[in-house]
N, C-alpha and C. Protein backbone atom coordinates (compact mmCIF):
# COMPACT_ATOMS: atom_id res chain seq x y z
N UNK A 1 -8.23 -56.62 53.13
CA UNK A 1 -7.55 -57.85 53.47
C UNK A 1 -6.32 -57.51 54.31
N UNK A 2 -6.36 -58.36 55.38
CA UNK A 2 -5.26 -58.20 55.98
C UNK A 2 -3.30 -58.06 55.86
N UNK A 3 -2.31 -57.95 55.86
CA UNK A 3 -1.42 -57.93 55.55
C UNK A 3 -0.74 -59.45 55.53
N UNK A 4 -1.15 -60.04 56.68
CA UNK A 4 -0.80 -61.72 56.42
C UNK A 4 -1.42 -62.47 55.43
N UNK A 5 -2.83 -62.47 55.07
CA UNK A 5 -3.53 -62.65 53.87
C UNK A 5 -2.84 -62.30 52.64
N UNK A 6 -2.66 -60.80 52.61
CA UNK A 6 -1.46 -61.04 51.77
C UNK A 6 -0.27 -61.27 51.13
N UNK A 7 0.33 -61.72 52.33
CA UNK A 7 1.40 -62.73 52.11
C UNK A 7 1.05 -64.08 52.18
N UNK A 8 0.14 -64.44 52.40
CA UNK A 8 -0.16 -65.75 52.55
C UNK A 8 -0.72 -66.12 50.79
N UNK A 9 -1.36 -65.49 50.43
CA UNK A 9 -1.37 -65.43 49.20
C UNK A 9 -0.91 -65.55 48.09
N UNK A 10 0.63 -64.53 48.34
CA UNK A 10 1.33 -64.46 47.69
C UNK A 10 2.81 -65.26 47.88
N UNK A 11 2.59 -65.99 49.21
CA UNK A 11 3.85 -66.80 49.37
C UNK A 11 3.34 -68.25 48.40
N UNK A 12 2.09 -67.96 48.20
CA UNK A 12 1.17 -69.80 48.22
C UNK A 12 1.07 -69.45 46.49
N UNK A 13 1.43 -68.57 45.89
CA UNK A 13 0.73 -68.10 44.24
C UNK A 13 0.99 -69.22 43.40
N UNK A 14 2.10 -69.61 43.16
CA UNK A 14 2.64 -70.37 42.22
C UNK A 14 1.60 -72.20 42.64
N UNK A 15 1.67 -72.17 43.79
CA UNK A 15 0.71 -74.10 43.90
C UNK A 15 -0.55 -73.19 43.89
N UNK A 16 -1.31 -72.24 44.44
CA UNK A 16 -2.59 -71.89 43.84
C UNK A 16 -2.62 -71.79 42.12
N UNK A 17 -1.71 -71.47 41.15
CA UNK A 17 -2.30 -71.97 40.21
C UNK A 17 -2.33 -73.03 39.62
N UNK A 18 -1.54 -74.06 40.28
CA UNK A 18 -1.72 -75.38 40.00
C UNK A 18 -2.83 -75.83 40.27
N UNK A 19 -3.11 -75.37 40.92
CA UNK A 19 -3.95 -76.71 41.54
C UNK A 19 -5.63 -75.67 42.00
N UNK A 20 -5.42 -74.67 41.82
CA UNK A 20 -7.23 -74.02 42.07
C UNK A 20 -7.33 -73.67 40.21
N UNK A 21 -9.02 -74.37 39.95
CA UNK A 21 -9.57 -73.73 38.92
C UNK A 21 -10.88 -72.95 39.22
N UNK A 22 -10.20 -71.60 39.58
CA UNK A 22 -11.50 -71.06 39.68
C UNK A 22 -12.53 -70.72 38.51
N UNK A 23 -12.70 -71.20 37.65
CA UNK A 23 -14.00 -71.29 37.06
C UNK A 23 -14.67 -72.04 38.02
N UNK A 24 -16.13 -72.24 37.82
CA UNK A 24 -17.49 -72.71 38.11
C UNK A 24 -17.79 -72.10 39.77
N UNK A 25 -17.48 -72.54 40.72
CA UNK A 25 -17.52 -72.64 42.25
C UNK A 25 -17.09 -71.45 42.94
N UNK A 26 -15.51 -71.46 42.18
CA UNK A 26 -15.18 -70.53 43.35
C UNK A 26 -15.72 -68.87 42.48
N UNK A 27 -15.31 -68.54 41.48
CA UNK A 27 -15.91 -67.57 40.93
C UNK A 27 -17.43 -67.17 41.08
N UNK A 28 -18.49 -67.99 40.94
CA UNK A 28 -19.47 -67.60 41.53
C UNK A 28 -20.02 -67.49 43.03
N UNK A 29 -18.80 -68.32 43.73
CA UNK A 29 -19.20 -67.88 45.29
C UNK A 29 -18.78 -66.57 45.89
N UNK A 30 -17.30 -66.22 45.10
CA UNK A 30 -17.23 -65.25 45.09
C UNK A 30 -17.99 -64.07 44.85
N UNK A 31 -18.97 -64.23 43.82
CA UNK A 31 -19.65 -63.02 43.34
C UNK A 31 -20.53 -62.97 43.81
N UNK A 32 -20.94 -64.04 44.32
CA UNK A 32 -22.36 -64.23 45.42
C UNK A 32 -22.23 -63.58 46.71
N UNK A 33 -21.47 -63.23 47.30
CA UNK A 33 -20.86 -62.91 48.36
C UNK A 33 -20.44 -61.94 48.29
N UNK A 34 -20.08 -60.91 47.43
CA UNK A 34 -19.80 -59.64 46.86
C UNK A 34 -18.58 -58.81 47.11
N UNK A 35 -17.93 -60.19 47.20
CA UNK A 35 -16.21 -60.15 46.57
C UNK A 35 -15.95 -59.54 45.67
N UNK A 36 -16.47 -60.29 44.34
CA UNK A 36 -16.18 -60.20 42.85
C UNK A 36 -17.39 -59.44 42.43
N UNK A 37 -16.98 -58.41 41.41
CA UNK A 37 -18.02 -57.64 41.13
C UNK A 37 -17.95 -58.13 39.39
N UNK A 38 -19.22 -58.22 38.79
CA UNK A 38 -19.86 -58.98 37.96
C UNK A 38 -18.73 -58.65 36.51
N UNK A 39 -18.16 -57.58 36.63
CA UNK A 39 -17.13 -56.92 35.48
C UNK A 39 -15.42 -58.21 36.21
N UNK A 40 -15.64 -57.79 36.63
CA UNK A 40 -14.63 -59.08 37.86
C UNK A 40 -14.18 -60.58 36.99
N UNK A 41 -15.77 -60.85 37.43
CA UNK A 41 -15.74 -62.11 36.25
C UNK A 41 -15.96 -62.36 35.37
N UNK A 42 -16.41 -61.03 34.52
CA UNK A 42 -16.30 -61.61 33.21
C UNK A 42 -14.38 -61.22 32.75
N UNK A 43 -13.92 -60.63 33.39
CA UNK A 43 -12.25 -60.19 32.67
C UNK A 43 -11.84 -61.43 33.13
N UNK A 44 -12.15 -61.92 34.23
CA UNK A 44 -11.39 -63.38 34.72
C UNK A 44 -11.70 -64.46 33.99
N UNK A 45 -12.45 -64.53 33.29
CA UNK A 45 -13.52 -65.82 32.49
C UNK A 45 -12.71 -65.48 31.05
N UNK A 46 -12.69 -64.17 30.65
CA UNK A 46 -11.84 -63.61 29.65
C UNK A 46 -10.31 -63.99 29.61
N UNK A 47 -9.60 -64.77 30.31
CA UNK A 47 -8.38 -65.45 30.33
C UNK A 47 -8.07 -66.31 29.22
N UNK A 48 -7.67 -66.64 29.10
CA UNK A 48 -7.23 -67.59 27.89
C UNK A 48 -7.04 -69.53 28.67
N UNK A 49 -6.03 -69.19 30.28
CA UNK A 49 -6.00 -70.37 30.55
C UNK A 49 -6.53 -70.21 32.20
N UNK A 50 -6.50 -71.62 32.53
CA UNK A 50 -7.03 -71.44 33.48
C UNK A 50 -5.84 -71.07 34.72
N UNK A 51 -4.01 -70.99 34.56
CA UNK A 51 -3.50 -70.37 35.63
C UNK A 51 -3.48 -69.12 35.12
N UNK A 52 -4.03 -68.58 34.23
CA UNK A 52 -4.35 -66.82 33.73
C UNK A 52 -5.23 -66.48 34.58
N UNK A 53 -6.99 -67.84 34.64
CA UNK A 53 -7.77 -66.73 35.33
C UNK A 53 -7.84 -67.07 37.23
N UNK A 54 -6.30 -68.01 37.55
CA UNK A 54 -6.11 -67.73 38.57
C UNK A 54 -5.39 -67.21 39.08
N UNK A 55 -4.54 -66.49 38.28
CA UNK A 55 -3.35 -65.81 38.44
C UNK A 55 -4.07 -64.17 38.51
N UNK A 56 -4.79 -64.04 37.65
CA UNK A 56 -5.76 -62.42 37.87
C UNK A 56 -6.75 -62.62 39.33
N UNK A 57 -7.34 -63.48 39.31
CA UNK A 57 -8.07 -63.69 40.78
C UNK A 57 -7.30 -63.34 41.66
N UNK A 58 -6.40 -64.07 41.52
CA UNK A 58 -5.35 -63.44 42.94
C UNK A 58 -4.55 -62.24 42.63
N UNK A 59 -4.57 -61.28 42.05
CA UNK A 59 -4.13 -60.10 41.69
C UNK A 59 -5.20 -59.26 42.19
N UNK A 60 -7.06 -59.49 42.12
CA UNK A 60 -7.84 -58.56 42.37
C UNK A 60 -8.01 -58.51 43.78
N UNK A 61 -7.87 -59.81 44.34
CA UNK A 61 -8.71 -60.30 45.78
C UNK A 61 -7.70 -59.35 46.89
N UNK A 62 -7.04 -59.54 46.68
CA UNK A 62 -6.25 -58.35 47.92
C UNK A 62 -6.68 -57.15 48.27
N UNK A 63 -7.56 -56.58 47.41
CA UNK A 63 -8.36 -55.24 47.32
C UNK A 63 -9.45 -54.87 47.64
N UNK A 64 -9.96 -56.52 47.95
CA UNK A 64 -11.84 -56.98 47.87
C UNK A 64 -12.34 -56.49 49.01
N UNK A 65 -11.31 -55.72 50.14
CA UNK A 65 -11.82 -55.89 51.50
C UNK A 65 -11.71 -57.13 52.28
N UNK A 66 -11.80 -56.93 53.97
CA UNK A 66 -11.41 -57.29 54.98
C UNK A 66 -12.06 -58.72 55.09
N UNK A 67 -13.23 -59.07 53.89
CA UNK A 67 -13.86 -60.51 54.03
C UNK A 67 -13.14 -61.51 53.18
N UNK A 68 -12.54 -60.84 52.07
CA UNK A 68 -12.03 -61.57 50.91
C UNK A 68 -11.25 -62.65 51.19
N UNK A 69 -10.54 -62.69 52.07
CA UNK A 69 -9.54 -64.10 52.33
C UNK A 69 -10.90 -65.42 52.87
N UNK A 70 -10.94 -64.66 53.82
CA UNK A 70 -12.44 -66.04 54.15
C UNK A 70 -13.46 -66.19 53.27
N UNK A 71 -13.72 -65.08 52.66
CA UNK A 71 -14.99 -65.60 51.52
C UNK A 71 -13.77 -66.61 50.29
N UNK A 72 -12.64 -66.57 50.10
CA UNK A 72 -11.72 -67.15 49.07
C UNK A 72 -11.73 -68.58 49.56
N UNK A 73 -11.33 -68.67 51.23
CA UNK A 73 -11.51 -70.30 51.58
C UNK A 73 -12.97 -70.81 51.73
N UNK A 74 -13.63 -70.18 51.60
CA UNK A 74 -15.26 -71.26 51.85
C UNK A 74 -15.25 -71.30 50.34
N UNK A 75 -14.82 -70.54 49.12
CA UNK A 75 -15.18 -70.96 47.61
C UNK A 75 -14.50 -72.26 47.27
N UNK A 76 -13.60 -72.49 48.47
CA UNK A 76 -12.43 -73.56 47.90
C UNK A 76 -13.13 -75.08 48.33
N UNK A 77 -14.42 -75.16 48.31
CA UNK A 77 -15.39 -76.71 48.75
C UNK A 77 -14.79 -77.96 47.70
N UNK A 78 -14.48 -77.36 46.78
CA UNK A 78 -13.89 -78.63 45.73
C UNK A 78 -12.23 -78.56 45.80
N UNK A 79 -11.95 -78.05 46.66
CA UNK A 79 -9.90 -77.96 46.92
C UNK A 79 -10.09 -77.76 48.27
N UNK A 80 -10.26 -79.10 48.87
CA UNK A 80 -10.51 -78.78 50.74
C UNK A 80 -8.63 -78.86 51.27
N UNK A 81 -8.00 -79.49 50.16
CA UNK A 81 -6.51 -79.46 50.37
C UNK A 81 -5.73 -78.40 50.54
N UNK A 82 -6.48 -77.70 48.99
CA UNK A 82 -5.58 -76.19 49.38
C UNK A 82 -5.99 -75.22 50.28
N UNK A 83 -7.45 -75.45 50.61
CA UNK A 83 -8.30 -74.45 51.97
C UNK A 83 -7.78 -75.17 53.31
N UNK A 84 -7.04 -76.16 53.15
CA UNK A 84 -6.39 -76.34 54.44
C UNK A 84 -4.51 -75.63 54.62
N UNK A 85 -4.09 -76.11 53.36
CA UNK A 85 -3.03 -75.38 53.39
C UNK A 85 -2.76 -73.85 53.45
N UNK A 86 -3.84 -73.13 52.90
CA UNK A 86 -3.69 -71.89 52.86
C UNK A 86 -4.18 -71.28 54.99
N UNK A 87 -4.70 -72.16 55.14
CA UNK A 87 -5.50 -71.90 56.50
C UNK A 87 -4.19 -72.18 57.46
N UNK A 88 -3.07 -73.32 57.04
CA UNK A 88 -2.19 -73.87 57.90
C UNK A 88 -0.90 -72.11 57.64
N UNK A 89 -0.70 -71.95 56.71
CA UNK A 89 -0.27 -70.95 56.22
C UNK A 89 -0.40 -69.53 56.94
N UNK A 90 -1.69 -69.31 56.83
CA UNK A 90 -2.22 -68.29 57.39
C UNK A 90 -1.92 -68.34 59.26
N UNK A 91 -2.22 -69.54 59.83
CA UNK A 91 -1.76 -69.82 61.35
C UNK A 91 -0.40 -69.39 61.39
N UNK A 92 0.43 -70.17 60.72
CA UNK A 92 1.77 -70.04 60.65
C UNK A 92 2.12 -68.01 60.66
N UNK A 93 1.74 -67.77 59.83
CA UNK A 93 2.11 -66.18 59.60
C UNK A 93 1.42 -65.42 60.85
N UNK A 94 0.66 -65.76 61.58
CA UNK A 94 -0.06 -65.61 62.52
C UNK A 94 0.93 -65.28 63.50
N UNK A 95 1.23 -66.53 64.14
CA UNK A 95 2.51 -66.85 64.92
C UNK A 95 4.05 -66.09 64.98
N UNK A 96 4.41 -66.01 63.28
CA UNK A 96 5.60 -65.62 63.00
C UNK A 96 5.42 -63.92 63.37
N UNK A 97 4.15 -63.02 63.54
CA UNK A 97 4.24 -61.59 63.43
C UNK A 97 4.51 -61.55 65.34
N UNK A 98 5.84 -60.39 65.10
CA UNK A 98 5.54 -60.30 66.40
C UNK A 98 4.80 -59.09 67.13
N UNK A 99 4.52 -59.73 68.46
CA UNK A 99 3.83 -58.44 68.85
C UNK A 99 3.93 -56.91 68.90
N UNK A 100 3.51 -56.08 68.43
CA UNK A 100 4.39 -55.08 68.08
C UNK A 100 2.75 -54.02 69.36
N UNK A 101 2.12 -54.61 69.82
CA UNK A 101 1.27 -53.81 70.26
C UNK A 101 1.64 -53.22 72.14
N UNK A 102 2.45 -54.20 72.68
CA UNK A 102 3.25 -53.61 73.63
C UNK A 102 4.97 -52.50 73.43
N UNK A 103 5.39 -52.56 72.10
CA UNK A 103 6.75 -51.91 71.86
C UNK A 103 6.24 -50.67 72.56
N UNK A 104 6.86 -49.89 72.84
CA UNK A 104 7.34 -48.50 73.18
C UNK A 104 8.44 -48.01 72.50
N UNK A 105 7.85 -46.31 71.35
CA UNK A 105 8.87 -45.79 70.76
C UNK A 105 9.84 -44.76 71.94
N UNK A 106 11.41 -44.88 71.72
CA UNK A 106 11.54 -43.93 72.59
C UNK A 106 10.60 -42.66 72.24
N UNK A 107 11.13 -41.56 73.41
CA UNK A 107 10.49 -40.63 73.66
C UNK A 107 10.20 -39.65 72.28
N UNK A 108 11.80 -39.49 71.59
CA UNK A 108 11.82 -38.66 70.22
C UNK A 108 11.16 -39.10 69.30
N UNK A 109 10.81 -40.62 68.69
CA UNK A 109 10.26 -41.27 67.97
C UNK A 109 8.98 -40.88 68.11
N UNK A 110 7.93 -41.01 69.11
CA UNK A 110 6.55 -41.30 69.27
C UNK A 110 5.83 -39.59 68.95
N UNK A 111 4.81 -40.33 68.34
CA UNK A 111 3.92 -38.56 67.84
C UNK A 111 3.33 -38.08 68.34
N UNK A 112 3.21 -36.45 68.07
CA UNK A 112 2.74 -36.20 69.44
C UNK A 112 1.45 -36.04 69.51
N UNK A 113 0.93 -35.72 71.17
CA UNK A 113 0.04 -35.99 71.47
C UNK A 113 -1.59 -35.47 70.57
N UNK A 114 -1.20 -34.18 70.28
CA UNK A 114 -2.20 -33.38 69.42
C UNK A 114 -2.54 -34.49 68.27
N UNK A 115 -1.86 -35.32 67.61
CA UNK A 115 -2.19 -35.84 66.46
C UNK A 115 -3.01 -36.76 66.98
């Protein structure tokens, strides 16, 4: 997962557990998709409440690999609110990074060529 993903994530944690219950939908789209690996959900299902087993969801998903943020918004079909906010979010952080692919380190900074 990308580095804006995970801030986007983690700027959004506290209204994702309001308001996402991942039981039913998003947990199995997840696992369908091979996000969540089957030990995954049963420790997440193993929660006590439901901002427990969304508060661990979003503790594992940062790790899931480079699909995990988009496989997280297509699970969100029953929270099209928060798959928009997290998407408006994600633009936003988009925008805010700056380009860092034209900088030039001075000369002492930059590594050398052999590496």
């Amino acid at each position: 997962m990308e580095a804006r993903d995970k801030q986007v994530l983690r700027s959004l944690r506290l209204e994702l557990g309001a308001e996402v219950l991942v039981e039913g939908l998003v947990l199995q789209y997840l696992y369908q998709e091979g996000i969540l690996t089957e030990n995954h959900v049963q420790e997440i299902n193993a929660q006590t409440t439901g901002l427990r087993k969304t508060m661990l969801l979003l503790d594992i998903l940062p790790s899931r690999g480079p699909k995990a943020f988009d496989a997280f918004l297509d699970s969100l079909q029953e929270f099209p609110w928060v798959r928009e906010k997290l998407k408006k979010a994600r633009k936003e952080a988009m925008t805010d990074l700056p380009a860092v692919a034209n900088v030039r380190l001075p000369r002492e900074l930059s590594l050398p060529a052999q590496l």
